[in-house]
Protein backbone atom coordinates (compact mmCIF):
# COMPACT_ATOMS: atom_id res chain seq x y z
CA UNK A 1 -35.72 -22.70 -22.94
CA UNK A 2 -35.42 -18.84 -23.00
CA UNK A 3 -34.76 -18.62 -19.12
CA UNK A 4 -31.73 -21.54 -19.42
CA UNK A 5 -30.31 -19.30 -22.44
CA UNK A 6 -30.25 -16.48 -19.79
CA UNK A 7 -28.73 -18.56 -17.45
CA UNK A 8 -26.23 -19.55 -19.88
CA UNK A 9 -25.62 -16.31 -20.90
CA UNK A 10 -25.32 -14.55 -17.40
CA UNK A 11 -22.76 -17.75 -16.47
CA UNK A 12 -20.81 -16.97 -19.53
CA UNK A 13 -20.25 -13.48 -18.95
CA UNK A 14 -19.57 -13.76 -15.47
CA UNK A 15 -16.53 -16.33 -16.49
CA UNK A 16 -15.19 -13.49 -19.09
CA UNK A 17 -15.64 -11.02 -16.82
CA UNK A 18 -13.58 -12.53 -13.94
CA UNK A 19 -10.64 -12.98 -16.41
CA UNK A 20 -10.63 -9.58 -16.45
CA UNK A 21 -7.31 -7.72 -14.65
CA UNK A 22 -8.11 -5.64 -11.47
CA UNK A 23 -6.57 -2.30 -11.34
CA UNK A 24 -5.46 -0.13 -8.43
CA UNK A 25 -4.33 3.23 -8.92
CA UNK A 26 -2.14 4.67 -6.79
CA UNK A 27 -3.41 2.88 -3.60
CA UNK A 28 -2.68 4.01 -0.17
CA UNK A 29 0.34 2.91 1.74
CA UNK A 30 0.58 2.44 5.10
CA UNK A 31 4.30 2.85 5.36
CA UNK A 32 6.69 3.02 3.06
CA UNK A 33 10.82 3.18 3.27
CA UNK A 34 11.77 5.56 0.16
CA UNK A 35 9.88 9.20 0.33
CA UNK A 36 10.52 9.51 -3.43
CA UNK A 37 9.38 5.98 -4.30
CA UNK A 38 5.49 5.45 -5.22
CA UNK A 39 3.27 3.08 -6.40
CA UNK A 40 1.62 4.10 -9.87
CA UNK A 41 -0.48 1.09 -9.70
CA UNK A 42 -0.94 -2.61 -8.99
CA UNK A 43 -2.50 -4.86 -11.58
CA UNK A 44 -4.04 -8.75 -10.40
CA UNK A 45 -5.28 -10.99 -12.92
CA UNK A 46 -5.51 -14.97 -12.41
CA UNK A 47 -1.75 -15.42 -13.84
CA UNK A 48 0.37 -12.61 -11.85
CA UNK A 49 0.56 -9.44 -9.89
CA UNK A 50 2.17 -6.53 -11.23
CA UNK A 51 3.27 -3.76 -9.77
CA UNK A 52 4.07 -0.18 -11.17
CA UNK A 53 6.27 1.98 -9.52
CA UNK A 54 8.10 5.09 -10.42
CA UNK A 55 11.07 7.01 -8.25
CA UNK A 56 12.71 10.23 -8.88
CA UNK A 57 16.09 11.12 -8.08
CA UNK A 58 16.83 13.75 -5.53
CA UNK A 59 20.83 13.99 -5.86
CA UNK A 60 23.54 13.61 -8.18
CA UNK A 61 25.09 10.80 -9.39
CA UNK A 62 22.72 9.05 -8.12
CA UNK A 63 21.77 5.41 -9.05
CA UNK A 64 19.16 2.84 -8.18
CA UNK A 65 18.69 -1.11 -8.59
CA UNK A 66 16.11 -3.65 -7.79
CA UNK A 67 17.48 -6.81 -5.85
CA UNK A 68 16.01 -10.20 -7.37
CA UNK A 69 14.63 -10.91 -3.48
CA UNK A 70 11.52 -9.07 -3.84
CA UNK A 71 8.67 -10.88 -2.94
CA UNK A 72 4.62 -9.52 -1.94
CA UNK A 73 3.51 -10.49 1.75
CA UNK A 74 -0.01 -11.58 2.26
CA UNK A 75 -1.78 -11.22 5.37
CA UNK A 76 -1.62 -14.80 6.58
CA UNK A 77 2.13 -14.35 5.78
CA UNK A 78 2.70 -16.60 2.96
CA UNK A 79 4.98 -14.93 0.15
CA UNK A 80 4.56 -14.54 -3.57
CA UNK A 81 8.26 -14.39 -5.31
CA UNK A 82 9.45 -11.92 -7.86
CA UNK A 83 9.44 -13.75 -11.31
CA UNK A 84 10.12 -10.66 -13.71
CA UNK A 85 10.98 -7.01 -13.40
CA UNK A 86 11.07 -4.36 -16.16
CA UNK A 87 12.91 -1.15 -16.84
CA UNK A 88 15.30 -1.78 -13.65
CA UNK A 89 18.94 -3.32 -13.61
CA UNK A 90 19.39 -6.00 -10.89
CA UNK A 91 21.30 -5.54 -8.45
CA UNK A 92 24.56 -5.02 -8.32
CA UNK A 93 23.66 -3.55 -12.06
CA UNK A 94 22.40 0.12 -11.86
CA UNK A 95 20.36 2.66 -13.51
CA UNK A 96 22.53 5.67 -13.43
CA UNK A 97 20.28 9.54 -13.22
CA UNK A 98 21.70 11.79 -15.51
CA UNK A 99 20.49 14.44 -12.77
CA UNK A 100 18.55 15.59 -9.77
CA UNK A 101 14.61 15.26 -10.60
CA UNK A 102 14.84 12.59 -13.39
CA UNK A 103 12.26 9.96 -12.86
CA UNK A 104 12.11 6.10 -13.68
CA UNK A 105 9.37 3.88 -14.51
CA UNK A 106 9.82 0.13 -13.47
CA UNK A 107 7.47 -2.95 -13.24
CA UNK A 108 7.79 -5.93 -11.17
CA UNK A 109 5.94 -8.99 -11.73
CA UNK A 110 5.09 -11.88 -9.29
CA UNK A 111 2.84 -15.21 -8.68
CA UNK A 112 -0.60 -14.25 -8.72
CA UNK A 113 -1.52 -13.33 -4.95
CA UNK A 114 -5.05 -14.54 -4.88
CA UNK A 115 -8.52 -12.95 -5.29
CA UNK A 116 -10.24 -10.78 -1.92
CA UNK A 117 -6.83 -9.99 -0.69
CA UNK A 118 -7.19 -6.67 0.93
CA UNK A 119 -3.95 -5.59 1.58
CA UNK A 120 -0.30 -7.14 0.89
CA UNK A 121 3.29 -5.48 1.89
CA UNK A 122 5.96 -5.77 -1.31
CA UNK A 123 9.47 -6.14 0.64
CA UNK A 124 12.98 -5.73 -0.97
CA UNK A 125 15.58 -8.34 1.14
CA UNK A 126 19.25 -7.07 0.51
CA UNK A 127 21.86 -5.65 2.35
CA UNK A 128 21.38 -2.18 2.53
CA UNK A 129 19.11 0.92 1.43
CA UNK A 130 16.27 -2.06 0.16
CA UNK A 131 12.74 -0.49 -0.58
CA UNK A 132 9.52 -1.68 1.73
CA UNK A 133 5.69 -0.76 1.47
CA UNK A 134 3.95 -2.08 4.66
CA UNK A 135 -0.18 -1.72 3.89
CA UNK A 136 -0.99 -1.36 0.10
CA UNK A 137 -4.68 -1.36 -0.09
CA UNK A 138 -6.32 -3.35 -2.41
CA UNK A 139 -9.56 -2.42 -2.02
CA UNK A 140 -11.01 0.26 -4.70
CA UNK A 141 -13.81 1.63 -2.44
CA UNK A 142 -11.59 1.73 0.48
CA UNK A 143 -9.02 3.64 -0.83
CA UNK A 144 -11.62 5.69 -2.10
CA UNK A 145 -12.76 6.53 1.74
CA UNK A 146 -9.19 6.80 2.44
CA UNK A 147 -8.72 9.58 -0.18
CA UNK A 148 -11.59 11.57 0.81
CA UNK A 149 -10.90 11.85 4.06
CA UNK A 150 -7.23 13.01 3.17
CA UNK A 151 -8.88 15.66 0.87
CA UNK A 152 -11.36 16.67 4.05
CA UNK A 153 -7.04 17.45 5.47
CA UNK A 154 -5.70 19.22 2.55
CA UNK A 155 -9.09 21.55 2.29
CA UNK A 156 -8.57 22.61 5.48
CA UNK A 157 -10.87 20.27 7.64
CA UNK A 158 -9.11 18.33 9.73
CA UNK A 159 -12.06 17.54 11.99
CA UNK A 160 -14.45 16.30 9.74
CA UNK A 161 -11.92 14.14 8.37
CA UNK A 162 -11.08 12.45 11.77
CA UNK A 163 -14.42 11.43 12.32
CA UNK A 164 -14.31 9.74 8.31
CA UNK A 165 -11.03 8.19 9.30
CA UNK A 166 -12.65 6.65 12.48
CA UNK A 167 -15.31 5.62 11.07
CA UNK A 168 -13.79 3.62 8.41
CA UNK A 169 -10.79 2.70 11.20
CA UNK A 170 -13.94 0.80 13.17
CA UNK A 171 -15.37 -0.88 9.99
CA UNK A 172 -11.94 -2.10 8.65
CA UNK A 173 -10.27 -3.01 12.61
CA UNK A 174 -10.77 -7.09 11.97
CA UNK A 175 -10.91 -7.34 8.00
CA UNK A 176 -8.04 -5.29 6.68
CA UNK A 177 -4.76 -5.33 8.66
CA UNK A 178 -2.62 -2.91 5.79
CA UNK A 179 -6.01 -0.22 6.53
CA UNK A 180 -5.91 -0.59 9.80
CA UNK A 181 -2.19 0.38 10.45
CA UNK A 182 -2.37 3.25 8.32
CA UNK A 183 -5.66 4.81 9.47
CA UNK A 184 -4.33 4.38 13.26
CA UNK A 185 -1.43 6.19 12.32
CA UNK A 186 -2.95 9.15 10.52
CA UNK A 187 -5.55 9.35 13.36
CA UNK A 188 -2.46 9.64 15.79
CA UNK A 189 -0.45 12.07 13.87
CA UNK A 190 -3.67 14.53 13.18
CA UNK A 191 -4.69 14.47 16.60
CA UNK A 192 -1.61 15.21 17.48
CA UNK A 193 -1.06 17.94 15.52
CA UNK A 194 -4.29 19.64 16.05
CA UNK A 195 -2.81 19.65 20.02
CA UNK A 196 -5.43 16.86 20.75
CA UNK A 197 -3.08 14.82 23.50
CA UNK A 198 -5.66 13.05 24.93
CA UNK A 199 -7.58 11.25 21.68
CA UNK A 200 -4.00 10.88 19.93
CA UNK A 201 -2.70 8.73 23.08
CA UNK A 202 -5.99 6.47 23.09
CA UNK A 203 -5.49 5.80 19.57
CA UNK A 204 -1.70 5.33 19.97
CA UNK A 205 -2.72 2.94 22.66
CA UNK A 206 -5.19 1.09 20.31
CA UNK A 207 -2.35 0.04 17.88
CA UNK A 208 0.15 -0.43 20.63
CA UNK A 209 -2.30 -3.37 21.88
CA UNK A 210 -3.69 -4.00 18.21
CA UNK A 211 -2.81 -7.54 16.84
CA UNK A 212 -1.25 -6.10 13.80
CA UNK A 213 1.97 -7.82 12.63
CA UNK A 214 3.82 -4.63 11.50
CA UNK A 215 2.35 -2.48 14.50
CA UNK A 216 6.19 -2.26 15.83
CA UNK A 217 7.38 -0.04 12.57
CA UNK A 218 4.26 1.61 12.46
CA UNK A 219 5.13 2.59 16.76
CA UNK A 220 8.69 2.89 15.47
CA UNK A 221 7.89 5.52 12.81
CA UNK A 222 5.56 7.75 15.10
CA UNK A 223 7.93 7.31 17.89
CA UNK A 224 10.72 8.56 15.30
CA UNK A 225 8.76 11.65 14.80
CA UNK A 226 8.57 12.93 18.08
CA UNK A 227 4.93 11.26 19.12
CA UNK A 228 5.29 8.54 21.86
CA UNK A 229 2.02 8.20 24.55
């Protein structure tokens, strides 16, 4: 009796517990359109996806809107639509700055994408200056490798923090396609900056032959930066 109470017990907790939202903190991007536009955080629970983003305004009179065809990508390419948004006009409404540096919080809400999804892109399909994040990881201990070895960059290590990057690059090549096109691109652009020709153009030639779906922006925006091998 006392070991199918446990049982019981362990299988009710387990059901509360997976009701339970998942939280991402700033994840990493692999590419993103708007320099001033972030991600605060993603929330998934079994109902919807939310996403929390904040931009700040760099100009005056400027103004900003969210069109209502925003949708989340999923690696096998299916498409979760946009069902709510929060503290944004719709386009061709807009939020109006009242100057350069103000900041504003918005949330957008869509179908729930799914548990073990790794990575999703959150496109903006309108006419002209629309938002994109290619690669937000969804993955708390990845991004957590992923933000060390930036920190290894910003202390001043750049080496040990290529051979972190690599490592996780060569765990994360067939699992997580978002991971993968960032950490090939950061590998690139630190080689390349620490003068390292020769390792930058064999990783530039691992995502040129990579499967990755986005892998022609990712070419694009190195190319557009002056590194082409």
């Amino acid at each position: 009796m006392f070991k199918r109470l446990v049982s019981l017990t362990s299988f009710l907790l387990f059901g509360l517990v997976s009701l339970f939202p998942q939280t991402y903190l700033m994840p990493n991007v692999a590419l993103k359109s708007h320099q001033t536009l972030d991600i605060m955080k993603v929330v998934m629970t079994e109902t919807r996806t939310e996403i929390y983003l904040k931009i700040e305004n760099k100009i005056r009179g400027g103004t900003f809107c969210a069109d209502k065809n925003i949708y989340i990508v999923l690696p096998d390419g299916t498409r979760s639509r946009l069902v709510a948004s929060n503290g944004i006009p719709v386009c061709p409404d807009t939020y109006k700055f009242s100057s350069p540096g103000e900041q504003l919080d918005f949330v957008l809400t869509f179908q729930p994408v799914g548990k073990g999804i790794g990575s999703v892109d959150l496109i903006e399909d309108c006419q002209e200056n629309c938002f994109s994040f290619y690669g937000i990881i969804l993955d708390a201990s990845l991004n957590e490798k992923i933000d060390n070895a930036f920190a290894l960059v910003e202390n001043g290590d750049p080496a040990k923090a290529l051979v972190s990057l690599a490592s996780v690059a060569e765990e994360n090549a067939n699992r997580n396609q978002g991971a993968t096109g960032l950490l090939y691109m950061n590998i690139i652009q630190l080689y390349n900056s620490e003068g390292n020709a020769v390792r930058a153009g064999e990783w530039y030639k691992k995502l040129e032959s990579s499967g990755l779906p986005e892998k022609k922006l990712y070419l694009e925006h190195l190319n557009s930066i002056g590194i082409k091998y």
